[in-house]
Protein backbone atom coordinates (compact mmCIF):
# COMPACT_ATOMS: atom_id res chain seq x y z
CA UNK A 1 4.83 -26.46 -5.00
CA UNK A 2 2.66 -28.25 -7.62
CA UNK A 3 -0.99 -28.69 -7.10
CA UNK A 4 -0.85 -32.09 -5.86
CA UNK A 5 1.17 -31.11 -2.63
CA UNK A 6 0.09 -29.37 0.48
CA UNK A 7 1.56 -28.46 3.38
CA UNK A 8 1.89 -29.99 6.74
CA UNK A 9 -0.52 -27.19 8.29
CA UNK A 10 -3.05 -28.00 5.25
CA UNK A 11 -3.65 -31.84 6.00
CA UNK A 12 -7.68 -31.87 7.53
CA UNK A 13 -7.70 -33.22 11.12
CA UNK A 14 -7.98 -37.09 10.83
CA UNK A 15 -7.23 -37.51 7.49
CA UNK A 16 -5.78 -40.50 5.99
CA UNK A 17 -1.76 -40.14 6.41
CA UNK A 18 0.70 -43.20 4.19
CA UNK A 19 3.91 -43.39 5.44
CA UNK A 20 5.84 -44.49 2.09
CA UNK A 21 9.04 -44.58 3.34
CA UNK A 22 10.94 -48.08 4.35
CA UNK A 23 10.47 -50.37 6.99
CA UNK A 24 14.46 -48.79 9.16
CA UNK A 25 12.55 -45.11 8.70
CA UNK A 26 9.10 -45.81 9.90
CA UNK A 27 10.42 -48.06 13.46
CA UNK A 28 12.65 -44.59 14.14
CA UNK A 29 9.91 -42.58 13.98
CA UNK A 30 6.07 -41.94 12.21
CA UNK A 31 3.16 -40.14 12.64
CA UNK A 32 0.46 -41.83 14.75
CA UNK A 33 -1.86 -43.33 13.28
CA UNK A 34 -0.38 -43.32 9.98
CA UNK A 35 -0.39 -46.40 7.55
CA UNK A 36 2.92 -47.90 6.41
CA UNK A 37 3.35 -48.67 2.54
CA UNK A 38 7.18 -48.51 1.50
CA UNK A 39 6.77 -46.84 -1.76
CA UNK A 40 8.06 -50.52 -3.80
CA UNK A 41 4.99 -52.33 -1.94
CA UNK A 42 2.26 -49.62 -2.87
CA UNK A 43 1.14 -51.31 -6.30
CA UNK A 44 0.65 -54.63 -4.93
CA UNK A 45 -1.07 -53.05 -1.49
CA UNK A 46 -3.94 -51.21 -2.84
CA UNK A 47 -6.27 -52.75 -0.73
CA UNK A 48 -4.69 -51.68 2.76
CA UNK A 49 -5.20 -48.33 1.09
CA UNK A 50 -8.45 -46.01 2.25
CA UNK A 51 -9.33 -45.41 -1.37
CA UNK A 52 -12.51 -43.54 -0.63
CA UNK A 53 -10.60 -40.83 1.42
CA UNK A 54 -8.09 -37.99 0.29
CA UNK A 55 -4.68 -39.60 1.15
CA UNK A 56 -1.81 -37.51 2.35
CA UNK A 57 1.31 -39.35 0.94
CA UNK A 58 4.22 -38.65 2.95
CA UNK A 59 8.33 -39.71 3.08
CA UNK A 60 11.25 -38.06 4.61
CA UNK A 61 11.83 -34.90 2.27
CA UNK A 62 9.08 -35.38 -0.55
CA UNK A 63 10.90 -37.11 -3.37
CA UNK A 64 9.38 -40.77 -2.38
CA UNK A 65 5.66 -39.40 -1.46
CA UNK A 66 5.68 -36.71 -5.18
CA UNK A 67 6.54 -40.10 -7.13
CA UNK A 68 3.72 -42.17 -5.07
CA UNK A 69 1.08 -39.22 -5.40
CA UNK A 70 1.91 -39.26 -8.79
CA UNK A 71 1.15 -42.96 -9.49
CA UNK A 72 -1.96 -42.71 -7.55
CA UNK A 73 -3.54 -39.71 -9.47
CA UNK A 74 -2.56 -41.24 -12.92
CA UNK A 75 -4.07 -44.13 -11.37
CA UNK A 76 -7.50 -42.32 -10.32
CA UNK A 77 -6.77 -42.10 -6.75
CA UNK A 78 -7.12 -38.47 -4.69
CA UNK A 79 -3.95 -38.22 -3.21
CA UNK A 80 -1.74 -35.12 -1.89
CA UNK A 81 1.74 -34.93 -1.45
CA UNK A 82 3.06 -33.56 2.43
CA UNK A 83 5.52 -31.06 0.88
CA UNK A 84 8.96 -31.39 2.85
CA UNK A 85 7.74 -34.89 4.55
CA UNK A 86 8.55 -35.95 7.64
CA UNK A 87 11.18 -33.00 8.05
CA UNK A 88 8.71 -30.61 7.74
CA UNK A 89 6.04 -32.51 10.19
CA UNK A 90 8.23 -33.01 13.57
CA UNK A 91 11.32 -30.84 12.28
CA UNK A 92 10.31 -27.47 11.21
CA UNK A 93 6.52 -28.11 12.99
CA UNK A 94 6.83 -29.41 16.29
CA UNK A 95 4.39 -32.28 15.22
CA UNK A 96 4.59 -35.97 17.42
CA UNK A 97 5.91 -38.82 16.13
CA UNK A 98 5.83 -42.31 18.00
CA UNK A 99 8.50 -44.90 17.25
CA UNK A 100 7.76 -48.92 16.97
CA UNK A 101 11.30 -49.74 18.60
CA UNK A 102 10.56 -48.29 22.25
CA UNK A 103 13.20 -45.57 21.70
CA UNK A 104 12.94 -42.14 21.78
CA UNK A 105 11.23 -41.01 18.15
CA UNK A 106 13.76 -39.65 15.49
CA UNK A 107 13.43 -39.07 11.80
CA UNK A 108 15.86 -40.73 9.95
């Protein structure tokens, strides 16, 4: 793990959580509360962005969420990568998820 990621059990209660993954992934299932920026939109959606907070970047595995942690740091931003992503968060941790489609939550 570099120094930009952290682990699920690391992220500080209520801290800002960006769901980069796209739109199919996020209706299945996503952490509440969470803000939704597919990982193609986050350039041009830097003002939905808490940019005065730590952000917690996070995808499915951690592919999507290391490159978007890595353009926000080269861009000046504090960001942290959720090492394993959403499979570590409700998979391996037990963590909630809610779903926008009514459904029962899933990561996909």
């Amino acid at each position: 793990m570099d120094e930009e990621s952290v682990s699920v059990t690391e992220i500080p209660e209520g801290a800002a959580i960006i769901d980069v993954r796209e739109d199919d992934e996020w209706e299945a299932g996503h952490i509440d509360g969470a803000l939704h920026v597919p990982l193609a939109e986050l350039p041009t959606r830097l003002d939905d962005l808490p940019l005065d907070d730590d952000m917690y970047i996070i995808c499915r595995t951690g592919g999507r969420s290391h490159r978007a942690v890595a353009w926000l740091t080269n861009n000046g931003f504090d960001a942290y990568n959720v090492a394993g992503g959403m499979g570590s968060w409700n998979l391996d941790h037990g963590k909630p998820i809610v779903s926008e489609n009514g459904e029962e939550p899933w990561v996909m």
